[in-house]
PDB file of N, CA and C in Angstrom:
ATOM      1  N   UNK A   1     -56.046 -34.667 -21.358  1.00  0.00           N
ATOM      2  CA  UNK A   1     -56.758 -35.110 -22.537  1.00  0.00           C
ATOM      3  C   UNK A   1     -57.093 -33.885 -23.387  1.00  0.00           C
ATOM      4  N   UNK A   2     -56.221 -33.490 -24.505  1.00  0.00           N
ATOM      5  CA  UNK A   2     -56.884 -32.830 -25.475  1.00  0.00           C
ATOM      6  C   UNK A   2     -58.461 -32.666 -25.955  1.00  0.00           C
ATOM      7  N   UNK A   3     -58.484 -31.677 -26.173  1.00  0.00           N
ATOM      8  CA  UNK A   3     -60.064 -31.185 -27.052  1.00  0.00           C
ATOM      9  C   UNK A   3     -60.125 -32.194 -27.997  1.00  0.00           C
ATOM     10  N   UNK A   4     -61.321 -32.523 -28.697  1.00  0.00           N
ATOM     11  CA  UNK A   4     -61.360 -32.918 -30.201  1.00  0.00           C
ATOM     12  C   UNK A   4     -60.840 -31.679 -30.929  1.00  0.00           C
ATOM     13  N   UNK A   5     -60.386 -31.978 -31.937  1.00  0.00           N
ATOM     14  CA  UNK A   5     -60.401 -31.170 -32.870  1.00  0.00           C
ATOM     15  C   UNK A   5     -61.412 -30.805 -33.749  1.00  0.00           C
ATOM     16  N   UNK A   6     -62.747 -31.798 -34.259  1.00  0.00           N
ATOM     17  CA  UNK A   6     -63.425 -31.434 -34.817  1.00  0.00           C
ATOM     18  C   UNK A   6     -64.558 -30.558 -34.039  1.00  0.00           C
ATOM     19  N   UNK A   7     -64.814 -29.999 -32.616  1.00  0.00           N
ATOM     20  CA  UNK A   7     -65.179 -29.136 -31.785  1.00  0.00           C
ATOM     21  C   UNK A   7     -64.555 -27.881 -31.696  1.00  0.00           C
ATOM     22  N   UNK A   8     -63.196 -27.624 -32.412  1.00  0.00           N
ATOM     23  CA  UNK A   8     -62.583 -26.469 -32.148  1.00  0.00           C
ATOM     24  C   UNK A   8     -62.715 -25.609 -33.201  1.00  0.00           C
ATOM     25  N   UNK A   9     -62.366 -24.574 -33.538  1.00  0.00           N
ATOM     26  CA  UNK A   9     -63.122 -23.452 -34.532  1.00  0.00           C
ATOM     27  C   UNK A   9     -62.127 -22.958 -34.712  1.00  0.00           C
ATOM     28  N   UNK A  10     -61.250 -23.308 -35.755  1.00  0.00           N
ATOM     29  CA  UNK A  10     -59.644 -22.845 -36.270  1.00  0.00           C
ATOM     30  C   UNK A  10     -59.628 -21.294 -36.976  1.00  0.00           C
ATOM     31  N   UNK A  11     -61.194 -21.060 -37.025  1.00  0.00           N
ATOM     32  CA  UNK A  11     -61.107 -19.889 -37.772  1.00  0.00           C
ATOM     33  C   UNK A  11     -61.190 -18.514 -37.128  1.00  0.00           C
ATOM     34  N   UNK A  12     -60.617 -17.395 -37.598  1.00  0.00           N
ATOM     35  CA  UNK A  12     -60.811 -16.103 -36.480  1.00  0.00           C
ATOM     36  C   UNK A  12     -62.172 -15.653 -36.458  1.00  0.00           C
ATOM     37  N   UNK A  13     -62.837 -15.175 -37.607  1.00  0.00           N
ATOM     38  CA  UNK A  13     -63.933 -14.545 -37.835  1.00  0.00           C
ATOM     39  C   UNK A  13     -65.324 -15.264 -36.938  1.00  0.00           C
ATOM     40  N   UNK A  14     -65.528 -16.628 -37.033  1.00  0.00           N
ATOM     41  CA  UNK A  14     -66.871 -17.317 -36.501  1.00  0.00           C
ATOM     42  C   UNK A  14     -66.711 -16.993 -34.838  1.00  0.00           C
ATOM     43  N   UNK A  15     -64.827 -17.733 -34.402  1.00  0.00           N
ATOM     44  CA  UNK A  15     -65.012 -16.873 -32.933  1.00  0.00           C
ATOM     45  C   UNK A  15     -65.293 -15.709 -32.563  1.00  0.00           C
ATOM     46  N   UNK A  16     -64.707 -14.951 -33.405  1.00  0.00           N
ATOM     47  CA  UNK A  16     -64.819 -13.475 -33.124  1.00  0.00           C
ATOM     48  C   UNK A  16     -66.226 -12.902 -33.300  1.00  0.00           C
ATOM     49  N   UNK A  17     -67.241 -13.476 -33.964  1.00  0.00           N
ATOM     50  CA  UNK A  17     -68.691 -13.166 -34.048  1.00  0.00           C
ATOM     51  C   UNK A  17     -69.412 -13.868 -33.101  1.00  0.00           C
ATOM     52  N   UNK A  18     -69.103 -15.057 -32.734  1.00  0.00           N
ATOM     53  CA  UNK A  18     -70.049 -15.478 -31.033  1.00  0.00           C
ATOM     54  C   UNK A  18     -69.545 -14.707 -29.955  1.00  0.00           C
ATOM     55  N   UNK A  19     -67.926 -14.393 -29.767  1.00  0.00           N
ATOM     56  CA  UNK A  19     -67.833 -13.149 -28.778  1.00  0.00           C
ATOM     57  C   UNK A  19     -68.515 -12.352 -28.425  1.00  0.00           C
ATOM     58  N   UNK A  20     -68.352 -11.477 -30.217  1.00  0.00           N
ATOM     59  CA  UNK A  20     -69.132 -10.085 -29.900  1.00  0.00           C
ATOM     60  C   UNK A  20     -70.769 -10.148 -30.004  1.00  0.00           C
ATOM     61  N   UNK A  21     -71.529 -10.973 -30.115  1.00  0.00           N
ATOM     62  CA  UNK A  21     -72.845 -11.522 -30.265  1.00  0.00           C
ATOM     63  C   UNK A  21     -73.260 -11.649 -28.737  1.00  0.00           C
ATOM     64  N   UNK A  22     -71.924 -12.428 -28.402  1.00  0.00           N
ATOM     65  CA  UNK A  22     -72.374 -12.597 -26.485  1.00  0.00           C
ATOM     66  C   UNK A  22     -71.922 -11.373 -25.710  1.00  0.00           C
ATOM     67  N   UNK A  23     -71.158 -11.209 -25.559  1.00  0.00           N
ATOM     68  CA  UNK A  23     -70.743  -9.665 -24.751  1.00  0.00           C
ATOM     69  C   UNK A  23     -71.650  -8.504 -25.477  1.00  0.00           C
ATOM     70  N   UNK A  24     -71.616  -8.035 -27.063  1.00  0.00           N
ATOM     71  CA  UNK A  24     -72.282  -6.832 -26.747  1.00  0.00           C
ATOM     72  C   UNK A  24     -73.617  -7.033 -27.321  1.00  0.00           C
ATOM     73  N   UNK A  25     -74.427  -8.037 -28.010  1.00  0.00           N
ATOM     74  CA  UNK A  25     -75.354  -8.124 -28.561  1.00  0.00           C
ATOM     75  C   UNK A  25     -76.214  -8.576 -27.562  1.00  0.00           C
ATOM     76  N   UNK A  26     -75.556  -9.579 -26.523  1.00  0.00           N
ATOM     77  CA  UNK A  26     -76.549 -10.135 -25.589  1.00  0.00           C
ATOM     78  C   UNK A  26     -76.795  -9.206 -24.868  1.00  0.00           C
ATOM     79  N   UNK A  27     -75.962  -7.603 -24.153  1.00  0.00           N
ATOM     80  CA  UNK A  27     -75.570  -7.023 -23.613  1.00  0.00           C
ATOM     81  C   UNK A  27     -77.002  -5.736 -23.576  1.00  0.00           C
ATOM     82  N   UNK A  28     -76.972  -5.573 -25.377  1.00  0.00           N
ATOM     83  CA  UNK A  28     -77.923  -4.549 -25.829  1.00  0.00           C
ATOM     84  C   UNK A  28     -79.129  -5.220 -25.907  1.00  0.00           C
ATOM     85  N   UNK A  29     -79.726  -6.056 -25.932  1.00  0.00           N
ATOM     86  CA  UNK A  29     -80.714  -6.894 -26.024  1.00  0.00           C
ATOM     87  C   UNK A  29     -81.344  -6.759 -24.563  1.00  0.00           C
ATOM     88  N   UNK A  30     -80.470  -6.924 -23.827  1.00  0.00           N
ATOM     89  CA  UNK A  30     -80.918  -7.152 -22.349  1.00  0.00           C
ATOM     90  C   UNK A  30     -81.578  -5.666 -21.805  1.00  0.00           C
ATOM     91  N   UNK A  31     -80.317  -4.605 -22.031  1.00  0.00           N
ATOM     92  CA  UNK A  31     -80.896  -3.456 -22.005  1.00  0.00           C
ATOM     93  C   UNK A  31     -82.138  -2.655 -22.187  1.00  0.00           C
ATOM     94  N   UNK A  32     -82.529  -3.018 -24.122  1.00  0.00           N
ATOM     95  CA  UNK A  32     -83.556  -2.719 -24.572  1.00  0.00           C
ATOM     96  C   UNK A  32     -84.764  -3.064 -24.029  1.00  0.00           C
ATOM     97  N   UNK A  33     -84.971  -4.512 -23.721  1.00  0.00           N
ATOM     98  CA  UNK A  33     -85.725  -5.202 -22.954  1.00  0.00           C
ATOM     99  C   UNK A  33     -86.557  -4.589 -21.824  1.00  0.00           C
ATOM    100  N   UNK A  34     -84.788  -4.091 -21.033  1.00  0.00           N
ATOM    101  CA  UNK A  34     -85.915  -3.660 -19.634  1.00  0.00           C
ATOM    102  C   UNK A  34     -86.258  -2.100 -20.179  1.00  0.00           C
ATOM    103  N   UNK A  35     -85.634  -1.166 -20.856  1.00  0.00           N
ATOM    104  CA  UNK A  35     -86.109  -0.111 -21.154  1.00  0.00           C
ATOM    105  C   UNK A  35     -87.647  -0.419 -21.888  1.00  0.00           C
ATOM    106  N   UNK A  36     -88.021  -1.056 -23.249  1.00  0.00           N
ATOM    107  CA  UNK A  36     -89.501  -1.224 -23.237  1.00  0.00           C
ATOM    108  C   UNK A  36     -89.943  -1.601 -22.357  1.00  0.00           C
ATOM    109  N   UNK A  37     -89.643  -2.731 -21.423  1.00  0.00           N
ATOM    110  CA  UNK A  37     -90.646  -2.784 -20.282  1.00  0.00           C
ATOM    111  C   UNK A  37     -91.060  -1.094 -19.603  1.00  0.00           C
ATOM    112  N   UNK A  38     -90.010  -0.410 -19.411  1.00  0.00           N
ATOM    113  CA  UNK A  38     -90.013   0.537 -18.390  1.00  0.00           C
ATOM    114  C   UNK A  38     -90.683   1.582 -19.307  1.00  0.00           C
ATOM    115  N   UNK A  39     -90.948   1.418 -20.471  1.00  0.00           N
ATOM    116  CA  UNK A  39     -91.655   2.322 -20.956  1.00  0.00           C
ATOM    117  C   UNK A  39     -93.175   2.177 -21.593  1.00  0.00           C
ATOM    118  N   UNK A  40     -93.734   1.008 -20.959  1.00  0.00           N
ATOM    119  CA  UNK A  40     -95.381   0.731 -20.647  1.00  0.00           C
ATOM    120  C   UNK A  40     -95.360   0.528 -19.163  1.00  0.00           C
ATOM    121  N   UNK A  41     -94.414   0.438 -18.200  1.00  0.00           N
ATOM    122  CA  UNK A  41     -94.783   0.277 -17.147  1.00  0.00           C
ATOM    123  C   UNK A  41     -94.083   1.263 -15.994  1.00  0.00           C
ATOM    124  N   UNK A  42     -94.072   1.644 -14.931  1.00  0.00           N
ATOM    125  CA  UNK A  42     -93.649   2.403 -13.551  1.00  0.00           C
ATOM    126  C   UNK A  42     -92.245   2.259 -14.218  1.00  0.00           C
ATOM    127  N   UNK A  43     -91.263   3.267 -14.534  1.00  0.00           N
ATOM    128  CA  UNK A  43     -90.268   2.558 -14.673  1.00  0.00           C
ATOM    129  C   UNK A  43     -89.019   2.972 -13.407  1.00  0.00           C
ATOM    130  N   UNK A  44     -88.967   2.802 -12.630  1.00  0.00           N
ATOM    131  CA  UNK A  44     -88.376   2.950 -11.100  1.00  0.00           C
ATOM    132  C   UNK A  44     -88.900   1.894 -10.811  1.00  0.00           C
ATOM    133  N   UNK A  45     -90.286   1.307 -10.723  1.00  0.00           N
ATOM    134  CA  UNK A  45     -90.119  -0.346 -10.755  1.00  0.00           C
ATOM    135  C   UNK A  45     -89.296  -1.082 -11.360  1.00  0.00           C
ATOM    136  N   UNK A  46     -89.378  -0.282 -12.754  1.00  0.00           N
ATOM    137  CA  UNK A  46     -88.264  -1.647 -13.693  1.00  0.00           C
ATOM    138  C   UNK A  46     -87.027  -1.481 -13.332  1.00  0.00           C
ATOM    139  N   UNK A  47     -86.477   0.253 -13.236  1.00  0.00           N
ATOM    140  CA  UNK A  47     -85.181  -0.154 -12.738  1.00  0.00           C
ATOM    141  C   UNK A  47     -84.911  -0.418 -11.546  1.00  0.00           C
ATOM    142  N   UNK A  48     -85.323  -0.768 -10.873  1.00  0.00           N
ATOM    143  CA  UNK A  48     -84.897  -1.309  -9.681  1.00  0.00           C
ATOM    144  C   UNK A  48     -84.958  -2.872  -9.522  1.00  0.00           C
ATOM    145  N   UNK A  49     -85.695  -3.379 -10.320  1.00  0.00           N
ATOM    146  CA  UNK A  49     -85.990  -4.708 -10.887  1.00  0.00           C
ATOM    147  C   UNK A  49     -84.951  -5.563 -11.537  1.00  0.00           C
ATOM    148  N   UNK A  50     -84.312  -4.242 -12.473  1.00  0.00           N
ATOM    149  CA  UNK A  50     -83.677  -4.889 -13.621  1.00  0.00           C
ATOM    150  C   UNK A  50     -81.625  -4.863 -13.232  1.00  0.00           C
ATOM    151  N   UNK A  51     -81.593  -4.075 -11.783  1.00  0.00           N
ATOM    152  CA  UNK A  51     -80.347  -4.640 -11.226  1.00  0.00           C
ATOM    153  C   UNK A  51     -79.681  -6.083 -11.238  1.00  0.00           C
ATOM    154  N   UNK A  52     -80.463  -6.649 -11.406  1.00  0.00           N
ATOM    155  CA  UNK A  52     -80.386  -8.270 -10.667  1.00  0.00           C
ATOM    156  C   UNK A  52     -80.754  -8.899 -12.699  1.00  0.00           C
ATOM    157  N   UNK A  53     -81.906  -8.529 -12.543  1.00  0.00           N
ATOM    158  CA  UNK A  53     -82.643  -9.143 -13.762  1.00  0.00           C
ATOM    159  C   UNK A  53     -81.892  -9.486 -15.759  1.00  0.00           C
ATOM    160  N   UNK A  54     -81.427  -8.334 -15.515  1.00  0.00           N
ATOM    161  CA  UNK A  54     -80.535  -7.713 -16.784  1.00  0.00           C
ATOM    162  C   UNK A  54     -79.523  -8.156 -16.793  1.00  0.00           C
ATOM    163  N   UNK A  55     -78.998  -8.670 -16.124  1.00  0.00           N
ATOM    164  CA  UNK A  55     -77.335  -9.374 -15.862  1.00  0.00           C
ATOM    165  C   UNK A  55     -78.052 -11.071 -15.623  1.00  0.00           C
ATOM    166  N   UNK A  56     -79.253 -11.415 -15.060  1.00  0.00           N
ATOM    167  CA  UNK A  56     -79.083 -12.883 -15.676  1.00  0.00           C
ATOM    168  C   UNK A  56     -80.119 -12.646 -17.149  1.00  0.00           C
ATOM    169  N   UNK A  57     -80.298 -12.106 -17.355  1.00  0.00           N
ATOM    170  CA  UNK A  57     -80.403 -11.991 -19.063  1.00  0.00           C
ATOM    171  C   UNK A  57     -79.437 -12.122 -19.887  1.00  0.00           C
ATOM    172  N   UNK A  58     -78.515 -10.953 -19.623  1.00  0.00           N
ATOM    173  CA  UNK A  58     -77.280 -11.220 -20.665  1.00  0.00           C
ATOM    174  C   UNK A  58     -76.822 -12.168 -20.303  1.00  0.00           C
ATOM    175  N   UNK A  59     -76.622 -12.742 -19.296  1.00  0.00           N
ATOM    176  CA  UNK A  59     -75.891 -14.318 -19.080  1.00  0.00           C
ATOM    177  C   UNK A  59     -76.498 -15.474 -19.452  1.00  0.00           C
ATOM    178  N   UNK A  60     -78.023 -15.037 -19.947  1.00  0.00           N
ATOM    179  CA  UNK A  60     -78.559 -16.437 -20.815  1.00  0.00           C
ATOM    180  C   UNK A  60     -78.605 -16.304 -21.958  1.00  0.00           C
ATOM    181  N   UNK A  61     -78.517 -14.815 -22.538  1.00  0.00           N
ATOM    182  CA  UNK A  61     -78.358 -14.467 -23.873  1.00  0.00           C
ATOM    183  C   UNK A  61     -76.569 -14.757 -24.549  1.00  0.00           C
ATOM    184  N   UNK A  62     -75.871 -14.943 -23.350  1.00  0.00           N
ATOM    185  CA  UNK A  62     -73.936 -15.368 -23.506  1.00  0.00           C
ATOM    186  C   UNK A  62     -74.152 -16.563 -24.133  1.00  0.00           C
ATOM    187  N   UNK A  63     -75.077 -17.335 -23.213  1.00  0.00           N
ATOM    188  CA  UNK A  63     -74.627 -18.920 -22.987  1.00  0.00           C
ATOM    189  C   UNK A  63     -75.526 -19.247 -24.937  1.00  0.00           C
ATOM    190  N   UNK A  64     -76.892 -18.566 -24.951  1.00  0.00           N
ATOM    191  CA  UNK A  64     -76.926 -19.040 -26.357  1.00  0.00           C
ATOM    192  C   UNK A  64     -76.276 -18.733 -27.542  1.00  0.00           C
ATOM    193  N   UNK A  65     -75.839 -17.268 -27.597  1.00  0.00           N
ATOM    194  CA  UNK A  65     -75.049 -17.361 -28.045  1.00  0.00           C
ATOM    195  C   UNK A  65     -73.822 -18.373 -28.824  1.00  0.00           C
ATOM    196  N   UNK A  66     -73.117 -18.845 -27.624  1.00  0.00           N
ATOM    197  CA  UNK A  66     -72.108 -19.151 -27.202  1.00  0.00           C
ATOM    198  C   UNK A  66     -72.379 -21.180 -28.227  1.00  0.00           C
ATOM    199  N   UNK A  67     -73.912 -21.603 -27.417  1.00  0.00           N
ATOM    200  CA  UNK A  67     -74.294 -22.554 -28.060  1.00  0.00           C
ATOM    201  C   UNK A  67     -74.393 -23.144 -29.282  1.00  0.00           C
ATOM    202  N   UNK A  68     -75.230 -21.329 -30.300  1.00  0.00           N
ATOM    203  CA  UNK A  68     -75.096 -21.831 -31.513  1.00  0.00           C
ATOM    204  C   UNK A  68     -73.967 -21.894 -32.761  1.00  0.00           C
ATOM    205  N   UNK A  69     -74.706 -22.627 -33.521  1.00  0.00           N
ATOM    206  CA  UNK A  69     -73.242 -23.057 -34.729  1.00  0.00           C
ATOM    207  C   UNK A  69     -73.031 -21.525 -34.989  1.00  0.00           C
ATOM    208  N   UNK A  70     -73.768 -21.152 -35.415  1.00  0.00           N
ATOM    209  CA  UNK A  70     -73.071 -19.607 -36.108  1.00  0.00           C
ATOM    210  C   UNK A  70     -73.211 -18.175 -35.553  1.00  0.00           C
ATOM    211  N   UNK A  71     -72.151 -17.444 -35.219  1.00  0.00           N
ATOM    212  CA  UNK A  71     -72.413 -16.554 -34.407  1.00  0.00           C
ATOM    213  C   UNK A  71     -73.400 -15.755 -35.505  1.00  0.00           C
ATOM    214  N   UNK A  72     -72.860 -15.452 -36.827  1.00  0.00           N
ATOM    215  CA  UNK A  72     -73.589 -14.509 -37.313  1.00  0.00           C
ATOM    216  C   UNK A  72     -75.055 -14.620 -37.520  1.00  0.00           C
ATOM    217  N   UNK A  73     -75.728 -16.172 -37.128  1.00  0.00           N
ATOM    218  CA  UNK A  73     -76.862 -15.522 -37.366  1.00  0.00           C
ATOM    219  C   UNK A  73     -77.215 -15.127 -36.086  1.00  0.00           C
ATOM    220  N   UNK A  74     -76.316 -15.359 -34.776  1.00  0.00           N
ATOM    221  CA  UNK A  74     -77.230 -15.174 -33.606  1.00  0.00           C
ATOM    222  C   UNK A  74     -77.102 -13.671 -33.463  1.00  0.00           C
ATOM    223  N   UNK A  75     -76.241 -12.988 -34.599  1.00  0.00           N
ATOM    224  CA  UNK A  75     -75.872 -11.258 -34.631  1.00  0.00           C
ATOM    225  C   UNK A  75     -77.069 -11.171 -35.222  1.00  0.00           C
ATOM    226  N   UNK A  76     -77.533 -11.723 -36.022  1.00  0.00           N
ATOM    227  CA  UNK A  76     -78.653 -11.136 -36.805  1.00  0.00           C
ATOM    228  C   UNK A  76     -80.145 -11.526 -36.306  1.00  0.00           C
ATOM    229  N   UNK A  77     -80.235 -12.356 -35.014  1.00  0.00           N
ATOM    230  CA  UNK A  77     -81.318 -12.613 -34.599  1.00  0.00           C
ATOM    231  C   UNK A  77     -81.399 -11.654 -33.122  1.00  0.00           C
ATOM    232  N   UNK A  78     -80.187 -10.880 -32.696  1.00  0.00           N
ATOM    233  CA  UNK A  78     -80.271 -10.021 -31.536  1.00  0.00           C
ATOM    234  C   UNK A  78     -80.341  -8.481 -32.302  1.00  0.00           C
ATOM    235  N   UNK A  79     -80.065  -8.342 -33.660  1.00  0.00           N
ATOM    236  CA  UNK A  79     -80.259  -7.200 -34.489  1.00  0.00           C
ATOM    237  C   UNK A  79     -81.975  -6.844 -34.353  1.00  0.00           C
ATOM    238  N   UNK A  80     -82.263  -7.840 -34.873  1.00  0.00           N
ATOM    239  CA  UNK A  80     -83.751  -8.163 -35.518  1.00  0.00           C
ATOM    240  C   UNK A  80     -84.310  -7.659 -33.986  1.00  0.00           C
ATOM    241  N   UNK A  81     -83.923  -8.731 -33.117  1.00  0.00           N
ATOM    242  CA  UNK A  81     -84.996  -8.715 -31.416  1.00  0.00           C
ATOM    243  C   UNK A  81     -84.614  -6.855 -31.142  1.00  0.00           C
ATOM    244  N   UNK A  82     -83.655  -6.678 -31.052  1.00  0.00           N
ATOM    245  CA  UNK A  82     -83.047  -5.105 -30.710  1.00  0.00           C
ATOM    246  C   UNK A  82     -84.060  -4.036 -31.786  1.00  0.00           C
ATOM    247  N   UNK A  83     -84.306  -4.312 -32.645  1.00  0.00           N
ATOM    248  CA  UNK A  83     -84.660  -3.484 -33.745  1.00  0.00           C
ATOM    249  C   UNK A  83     -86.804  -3.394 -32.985  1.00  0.00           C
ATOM    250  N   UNK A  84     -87.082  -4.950 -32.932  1.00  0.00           N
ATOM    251  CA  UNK A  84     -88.355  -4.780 -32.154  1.00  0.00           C
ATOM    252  C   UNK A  84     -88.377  -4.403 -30.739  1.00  0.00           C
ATOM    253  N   UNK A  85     -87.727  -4.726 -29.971  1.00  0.00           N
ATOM    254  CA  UNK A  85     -87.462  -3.827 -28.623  1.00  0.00           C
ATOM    255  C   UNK A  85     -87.617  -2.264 -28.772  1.00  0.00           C
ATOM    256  N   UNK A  86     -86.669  -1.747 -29.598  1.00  0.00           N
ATOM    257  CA  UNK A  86     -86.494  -0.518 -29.918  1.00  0.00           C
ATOM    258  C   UNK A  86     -88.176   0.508 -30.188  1.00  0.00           C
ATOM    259  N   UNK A  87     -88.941  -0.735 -31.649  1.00  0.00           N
ATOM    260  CA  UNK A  87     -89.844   0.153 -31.799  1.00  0.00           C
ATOM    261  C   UNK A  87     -91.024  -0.352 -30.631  1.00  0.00           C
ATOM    262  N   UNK A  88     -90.827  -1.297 -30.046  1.00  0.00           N
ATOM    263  CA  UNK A  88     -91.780  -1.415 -28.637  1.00  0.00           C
ATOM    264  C   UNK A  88     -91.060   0.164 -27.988  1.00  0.00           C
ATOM    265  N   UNK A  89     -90.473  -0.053 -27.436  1.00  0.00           N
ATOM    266  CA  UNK A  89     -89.790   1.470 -26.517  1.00  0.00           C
ATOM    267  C   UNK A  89     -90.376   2.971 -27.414  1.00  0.00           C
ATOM    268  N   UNK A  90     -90.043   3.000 -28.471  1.00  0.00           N
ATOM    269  CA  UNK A  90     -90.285   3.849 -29.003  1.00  0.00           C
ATOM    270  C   UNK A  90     -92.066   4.576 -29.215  1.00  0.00           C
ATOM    271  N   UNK A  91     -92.813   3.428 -29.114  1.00  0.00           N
ATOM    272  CA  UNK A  91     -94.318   3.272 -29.051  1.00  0.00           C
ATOM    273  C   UNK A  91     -94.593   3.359 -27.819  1.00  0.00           C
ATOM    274  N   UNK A  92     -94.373   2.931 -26.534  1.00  0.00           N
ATOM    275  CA  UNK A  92     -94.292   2.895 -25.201  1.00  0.00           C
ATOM    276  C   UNK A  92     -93.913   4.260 -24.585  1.00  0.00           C
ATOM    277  N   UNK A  93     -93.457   5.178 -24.860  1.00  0.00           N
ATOM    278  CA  UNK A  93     -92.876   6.318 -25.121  1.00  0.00           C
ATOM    279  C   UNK A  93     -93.822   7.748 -25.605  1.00  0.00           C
ATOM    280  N   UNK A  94     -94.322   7.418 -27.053  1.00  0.00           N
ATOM    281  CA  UNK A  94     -95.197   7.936 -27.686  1.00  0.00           C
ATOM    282  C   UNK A  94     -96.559   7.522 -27.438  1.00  0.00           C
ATOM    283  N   UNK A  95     -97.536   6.760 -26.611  1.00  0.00           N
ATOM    284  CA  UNK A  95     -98.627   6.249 -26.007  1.00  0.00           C
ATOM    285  C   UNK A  95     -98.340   6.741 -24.735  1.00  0.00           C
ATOM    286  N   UNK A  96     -97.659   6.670 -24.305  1.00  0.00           N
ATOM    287  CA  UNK A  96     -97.311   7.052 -22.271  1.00  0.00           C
ATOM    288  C   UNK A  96     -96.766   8.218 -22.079  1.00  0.00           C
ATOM    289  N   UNK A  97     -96.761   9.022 -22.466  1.00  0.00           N
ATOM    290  CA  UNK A  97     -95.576   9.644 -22.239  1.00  0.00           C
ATOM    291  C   UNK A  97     -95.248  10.674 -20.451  1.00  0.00           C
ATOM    292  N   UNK A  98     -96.388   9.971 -19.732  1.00  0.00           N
ATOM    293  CA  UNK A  98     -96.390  10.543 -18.310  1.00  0.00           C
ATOM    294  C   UNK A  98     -95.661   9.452 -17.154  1.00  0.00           C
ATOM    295  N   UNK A  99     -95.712   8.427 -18.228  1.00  0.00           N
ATOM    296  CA  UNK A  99     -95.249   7.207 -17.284  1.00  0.00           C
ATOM    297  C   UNK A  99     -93.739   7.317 -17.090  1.00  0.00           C
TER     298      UNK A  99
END
């Protein structure tokens, strides 16, 4: 039994932006994540935590991805989250800096 067709996405660009949204956006998102954590908290706790943790992150950050209609905004809503991760880490960092 064939796909529908009106489910399939004939175009290159929309696939090619939920790809790279899920592999490297969900990817850096996940990252950032545990790095601000690890930079208000023990971070040898976090990484040791975030073996396991960070990989089912990006695998729930794939699957939404993957869900919504448009990859590009989910590029621009893991930009945005990455951009606040970043200045959490960056503040976490500059407040702690013994941690």
């Amino acid at each position: 039994m064939p796909a529908n067709s009106k489910y399939l996405n004939p175009s290159f660009w929309p696939r090619f932006s939920k790809i790279t949204a899920a592999i490297i956006g969900g990817f850096i998102v996940s990252i950032l994540f545990h790095l601000a954590i690890a930079s208000w908290l023990d971070h040898v706790d976090v990484i040791i935590t975030s073996t396991y943790s960070a990989i089912i992150l990006w695998v729930c950050l794939m699957i939404i991805a993957f869900l919504a209609k448009n990859g590009w905004k989910i590029w621009g809503i893991y930009v945005i989250t990455s951009i606040i991760l970043a200045i959490i880490m960056f503040y976490g960092k500059a407040l702690n800096p013994l941690i």
